[in-house]
N, C-alpha and C. Protein backbone atom coordinates (compact mmCIF):
# COMPACT_ATOMS: atom_id res chain seq x y z
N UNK A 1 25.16 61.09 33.73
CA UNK A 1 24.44 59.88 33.86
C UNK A 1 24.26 59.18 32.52
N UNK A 2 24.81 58.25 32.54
CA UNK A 2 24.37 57.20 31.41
C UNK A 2 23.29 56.11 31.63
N UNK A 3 22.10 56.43 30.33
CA UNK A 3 21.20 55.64 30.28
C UNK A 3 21.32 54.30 29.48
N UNK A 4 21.14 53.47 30.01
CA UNK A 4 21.28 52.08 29.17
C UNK A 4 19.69 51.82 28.41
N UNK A 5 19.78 51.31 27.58
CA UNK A 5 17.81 51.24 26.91
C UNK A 5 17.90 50.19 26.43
N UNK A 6 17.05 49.00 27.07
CA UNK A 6 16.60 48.06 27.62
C UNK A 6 15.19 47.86 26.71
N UNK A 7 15.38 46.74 25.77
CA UNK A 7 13.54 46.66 25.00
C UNK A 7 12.91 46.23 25.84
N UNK A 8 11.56 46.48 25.75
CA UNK A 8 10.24 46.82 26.25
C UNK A 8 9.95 45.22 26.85
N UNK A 9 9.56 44.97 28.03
CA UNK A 9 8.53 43.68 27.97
C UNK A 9 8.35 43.44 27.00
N UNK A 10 7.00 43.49 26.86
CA UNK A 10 6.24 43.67 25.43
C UNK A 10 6.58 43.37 24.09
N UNK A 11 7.39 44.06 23.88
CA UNK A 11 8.36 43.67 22.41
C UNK A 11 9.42 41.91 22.55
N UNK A 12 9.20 41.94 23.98
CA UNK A 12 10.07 40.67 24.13
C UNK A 12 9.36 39.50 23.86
N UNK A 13 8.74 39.70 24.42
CA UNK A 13 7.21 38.82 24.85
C UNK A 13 6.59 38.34 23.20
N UNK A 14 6.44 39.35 22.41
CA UNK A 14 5.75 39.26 21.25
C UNK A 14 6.87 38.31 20.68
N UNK A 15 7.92 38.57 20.62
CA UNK A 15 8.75 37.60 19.17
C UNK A 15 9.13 36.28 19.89
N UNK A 16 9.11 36.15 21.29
CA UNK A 16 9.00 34.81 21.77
C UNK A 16 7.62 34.71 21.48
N UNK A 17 6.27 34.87 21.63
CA UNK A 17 5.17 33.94 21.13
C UNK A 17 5.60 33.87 19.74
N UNK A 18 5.49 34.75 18.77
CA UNK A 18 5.80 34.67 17.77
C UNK A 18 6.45 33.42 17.24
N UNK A 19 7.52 33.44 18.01
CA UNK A 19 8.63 32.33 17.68
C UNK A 19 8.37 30.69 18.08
N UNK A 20 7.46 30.81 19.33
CA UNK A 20 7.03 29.70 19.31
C UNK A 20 6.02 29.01 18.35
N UNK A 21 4.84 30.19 17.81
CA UNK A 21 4.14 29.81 16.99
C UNK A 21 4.58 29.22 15.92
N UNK A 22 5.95 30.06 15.38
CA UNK A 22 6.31 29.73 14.25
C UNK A 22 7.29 28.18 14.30
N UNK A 23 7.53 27.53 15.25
CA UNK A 23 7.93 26.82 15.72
C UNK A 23 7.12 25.59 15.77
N UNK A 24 5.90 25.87 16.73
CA UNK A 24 4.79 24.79 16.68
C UNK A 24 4.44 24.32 14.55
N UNK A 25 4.10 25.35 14.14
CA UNK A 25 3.47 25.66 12.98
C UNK A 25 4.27 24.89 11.99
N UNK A 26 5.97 24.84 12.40
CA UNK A 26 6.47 24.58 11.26
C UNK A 26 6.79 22.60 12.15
N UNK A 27 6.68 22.63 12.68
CA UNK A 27 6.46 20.86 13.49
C UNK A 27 5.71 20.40 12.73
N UNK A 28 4.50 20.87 12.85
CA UNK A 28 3.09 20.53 12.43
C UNK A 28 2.90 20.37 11.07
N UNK A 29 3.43 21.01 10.76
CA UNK A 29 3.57 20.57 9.09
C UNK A 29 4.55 19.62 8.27
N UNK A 30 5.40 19.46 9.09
CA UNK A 30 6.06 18.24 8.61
C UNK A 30 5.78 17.00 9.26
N UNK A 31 5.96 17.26 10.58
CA UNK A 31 5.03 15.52 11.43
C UNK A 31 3.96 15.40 11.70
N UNK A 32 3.10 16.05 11.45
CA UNK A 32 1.90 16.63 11.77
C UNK A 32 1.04 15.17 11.10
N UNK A 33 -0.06 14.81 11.59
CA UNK A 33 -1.34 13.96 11.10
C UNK A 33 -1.15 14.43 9.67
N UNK A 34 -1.40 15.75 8.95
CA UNK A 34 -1.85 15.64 7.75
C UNK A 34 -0.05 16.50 7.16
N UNK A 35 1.21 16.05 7.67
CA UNK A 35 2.11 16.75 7.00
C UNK A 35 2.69 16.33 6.15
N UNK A 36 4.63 16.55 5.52
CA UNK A 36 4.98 16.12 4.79
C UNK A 36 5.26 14.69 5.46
N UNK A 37 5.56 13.99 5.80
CA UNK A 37 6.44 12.70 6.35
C UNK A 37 5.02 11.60 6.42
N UNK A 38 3.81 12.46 6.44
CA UNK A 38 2.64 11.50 6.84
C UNK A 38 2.12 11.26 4.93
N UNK A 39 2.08 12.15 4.67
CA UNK A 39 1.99 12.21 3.08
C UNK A 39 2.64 11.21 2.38
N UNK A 40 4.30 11.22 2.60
CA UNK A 40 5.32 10.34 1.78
C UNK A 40 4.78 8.81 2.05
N UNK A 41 4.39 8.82 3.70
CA UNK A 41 3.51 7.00 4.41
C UNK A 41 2.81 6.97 3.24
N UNK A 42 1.43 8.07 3.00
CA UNK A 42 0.29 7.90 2.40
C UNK A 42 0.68 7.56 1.13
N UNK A 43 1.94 8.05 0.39
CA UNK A 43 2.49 7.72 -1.46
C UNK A 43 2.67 6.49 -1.20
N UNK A 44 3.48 6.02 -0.22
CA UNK A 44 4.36 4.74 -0.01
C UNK A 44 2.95 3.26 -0.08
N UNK A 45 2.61 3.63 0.85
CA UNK A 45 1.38 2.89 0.92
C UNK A 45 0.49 2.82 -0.20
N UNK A 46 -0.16 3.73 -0.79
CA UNK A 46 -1.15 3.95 -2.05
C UNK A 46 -0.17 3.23 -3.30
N UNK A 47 1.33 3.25 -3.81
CA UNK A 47 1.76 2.30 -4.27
C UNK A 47 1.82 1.02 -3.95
N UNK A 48 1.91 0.58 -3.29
CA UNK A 48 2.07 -0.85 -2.58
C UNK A 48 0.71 -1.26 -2.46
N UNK A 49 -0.72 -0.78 -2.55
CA UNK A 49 -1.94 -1.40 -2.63
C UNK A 49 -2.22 -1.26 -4.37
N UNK A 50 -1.68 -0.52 -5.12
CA UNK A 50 -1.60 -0.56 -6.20
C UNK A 50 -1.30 -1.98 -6.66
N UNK A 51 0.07 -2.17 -6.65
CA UNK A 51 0.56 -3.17 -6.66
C UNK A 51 -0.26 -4.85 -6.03
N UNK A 52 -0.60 -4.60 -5.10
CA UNK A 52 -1.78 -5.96 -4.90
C UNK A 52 -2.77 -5.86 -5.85
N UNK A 53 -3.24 -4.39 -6.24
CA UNK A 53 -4.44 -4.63 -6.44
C UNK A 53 -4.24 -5.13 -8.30
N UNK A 54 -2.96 -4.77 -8.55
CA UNK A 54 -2.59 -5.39 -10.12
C UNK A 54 -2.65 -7.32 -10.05
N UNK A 55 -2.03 -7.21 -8.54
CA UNK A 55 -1.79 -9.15 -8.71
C UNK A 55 -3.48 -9.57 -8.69
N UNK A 56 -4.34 -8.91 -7.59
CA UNK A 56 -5.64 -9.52 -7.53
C UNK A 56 -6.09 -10.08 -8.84
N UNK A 57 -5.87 -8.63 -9.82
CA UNK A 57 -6.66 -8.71 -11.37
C UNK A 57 -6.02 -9.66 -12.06
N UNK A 58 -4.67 -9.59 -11.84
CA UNK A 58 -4.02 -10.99 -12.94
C UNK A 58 -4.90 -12.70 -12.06
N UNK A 59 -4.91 -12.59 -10.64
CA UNK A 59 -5.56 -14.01 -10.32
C UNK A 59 -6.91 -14.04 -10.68
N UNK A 60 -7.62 -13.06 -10.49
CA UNK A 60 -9.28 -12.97 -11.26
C UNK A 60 -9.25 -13.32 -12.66
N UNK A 61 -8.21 -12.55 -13.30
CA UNK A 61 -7.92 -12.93 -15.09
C UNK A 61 -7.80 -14.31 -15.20
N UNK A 62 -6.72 -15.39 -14.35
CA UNK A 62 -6.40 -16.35 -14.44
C UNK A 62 -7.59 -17.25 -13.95
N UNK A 63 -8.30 -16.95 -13.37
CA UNK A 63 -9.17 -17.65 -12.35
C UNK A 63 -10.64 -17.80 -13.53
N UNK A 64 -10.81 -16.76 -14.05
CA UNK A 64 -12.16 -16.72 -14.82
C UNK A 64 -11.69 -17.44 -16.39
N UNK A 65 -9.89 -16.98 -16.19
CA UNK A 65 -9.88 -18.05 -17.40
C UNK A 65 -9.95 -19.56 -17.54
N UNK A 66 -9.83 -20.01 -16.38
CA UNK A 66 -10.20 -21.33 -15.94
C UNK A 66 -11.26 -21.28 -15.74
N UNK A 67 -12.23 -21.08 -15.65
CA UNK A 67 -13.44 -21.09 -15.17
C UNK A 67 -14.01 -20.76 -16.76
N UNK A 68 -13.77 -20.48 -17.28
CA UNK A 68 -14.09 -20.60 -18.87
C UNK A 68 -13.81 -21.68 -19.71
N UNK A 69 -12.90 -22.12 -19.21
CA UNK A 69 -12.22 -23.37 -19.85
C UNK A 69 -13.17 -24.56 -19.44
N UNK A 70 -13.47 -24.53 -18.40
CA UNK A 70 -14.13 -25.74 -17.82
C UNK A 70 -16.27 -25.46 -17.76
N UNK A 71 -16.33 -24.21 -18.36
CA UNK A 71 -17.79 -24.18 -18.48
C UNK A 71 -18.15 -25.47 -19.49
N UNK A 72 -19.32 -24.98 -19.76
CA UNK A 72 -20.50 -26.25 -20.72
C UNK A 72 -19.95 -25.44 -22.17
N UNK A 73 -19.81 -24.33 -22.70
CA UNK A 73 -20.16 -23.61 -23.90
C UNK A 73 -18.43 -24.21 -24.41
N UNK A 74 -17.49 -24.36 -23.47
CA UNK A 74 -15.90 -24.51 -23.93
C UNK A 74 -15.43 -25.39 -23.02
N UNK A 75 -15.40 -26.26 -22.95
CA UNK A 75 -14.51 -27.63 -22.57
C UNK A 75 -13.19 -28.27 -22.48
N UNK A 76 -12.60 -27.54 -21.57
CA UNK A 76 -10.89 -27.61 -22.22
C UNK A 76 -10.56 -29.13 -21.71
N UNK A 77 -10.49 -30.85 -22.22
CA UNK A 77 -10.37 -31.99 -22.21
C UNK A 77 -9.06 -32.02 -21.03
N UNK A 78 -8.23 -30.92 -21.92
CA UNK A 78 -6.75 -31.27 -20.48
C UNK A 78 -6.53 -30.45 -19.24
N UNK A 79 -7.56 -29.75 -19.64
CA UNK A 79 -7.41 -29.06 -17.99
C UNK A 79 -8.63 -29.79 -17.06
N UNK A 80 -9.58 -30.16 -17.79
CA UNK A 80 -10.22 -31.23 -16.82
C UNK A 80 -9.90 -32.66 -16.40
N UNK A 81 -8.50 -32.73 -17.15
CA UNK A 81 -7.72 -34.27 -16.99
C UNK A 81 -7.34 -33.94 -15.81
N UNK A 82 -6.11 -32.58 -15.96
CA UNK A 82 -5.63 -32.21 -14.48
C UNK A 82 -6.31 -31.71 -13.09
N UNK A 83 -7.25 -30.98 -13.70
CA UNK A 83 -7.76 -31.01 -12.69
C UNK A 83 -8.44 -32.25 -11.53
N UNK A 84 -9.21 -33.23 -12.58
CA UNK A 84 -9.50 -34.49 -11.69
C UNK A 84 -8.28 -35.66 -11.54
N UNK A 85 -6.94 -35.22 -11.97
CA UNK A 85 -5.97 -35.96 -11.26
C UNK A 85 -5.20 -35.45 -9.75
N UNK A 86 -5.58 -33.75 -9.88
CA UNK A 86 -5.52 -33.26 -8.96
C UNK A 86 -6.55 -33.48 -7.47
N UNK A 87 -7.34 -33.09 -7.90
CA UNK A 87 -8.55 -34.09 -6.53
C UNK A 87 -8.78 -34.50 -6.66
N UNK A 88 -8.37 -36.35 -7.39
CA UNK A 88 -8.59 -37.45 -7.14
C UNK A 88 -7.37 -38.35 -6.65
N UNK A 89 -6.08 -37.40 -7.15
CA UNK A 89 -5.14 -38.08 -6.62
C UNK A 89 -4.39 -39.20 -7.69
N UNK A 90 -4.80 -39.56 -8.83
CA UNK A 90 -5.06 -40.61 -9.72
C UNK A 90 -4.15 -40.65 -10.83
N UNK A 91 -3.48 -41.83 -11.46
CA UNK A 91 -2.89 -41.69 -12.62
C UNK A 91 -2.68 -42.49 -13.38
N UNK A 92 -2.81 -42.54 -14.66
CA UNK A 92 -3.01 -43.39 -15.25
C UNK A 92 -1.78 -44.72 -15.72
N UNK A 93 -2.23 -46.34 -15.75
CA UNK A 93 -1.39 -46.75 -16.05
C UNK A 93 0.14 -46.84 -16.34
N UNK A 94 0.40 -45.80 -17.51
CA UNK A 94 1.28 -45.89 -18.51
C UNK A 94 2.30 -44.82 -17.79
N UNK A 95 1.97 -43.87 -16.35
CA UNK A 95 2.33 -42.75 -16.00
C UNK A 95 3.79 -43.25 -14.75
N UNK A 96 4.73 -42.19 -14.92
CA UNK A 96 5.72 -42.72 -13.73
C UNK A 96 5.34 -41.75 -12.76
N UNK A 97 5.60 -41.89 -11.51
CA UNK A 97 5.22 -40.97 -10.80
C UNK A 97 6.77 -40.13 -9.93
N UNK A 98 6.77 -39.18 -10.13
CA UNK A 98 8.22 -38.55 -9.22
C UNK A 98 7.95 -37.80 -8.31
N UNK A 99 8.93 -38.00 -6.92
CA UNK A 99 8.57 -37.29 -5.72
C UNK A 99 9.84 -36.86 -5.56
C-alpha cells in the first residue's frame, strides 16, 4: 500500500490567510489614505501651494510698496499722476493717445 501525504487543512488555511494579509497590507500601503502614491499627491501639492504662497508675498511686497509711495510721510508725484489718469480716465493736452 502506498500512502500519499497530503498537508494538513490547517497548514493550508494558515498561509492563505497569511497571504491574504500580506496582500491586503501591502495594497494599503501604497494606495492606502495615508500610503506611498497619497504621500507623492501630498509633496506634489505642498510644492505648488509653496509656490502661490511665494507669488502672494511678491503682490503684498508690491502692493505695500505702493501703498508707501502714495502715503503722507513719501509722496511718489508720478505714481499719483498714474494712478489718477488711471481712474479718471484723463490726459493731458500735449499727450497722443494709442489703442
Amino acid at each position: 500500500m502506498t500512502r500519499t501525504s497530503r498537508p494538513a487543512l490547517g497548514t493550508f488555511t494558515f498561509f492563505a490567510l497569511a497571504l491574504g494579509l500580506a496582500t491586503y497590507f501591502t495594497f494599503a500601503a501604497v494606495q492606502g489614505d495615508f500610503g506611498l502614491f497619497r504621500r507623492a499627491e501630498i509633496i506634489a501639492e505642498a510644492n505648488a501651494l509653496r509656490g502661490q504662497l511665494n507669488e502672494v508675498r511678491g503682490d503684498v511686497a508690491r502692493m505695500e510698496n505702493l501703498t508707501q509711495r502714495l502715503s503722507d510721510d513719501y509722496l511718489d508725484l508720478d505714481l499719483l499722476d498714474e494712478q489718477a489718469r488711471s481712474v479718471l480716465g484723463m490726459i493731458r493736452a500735449d499727450e497722443i493717445v494709442i489703442r
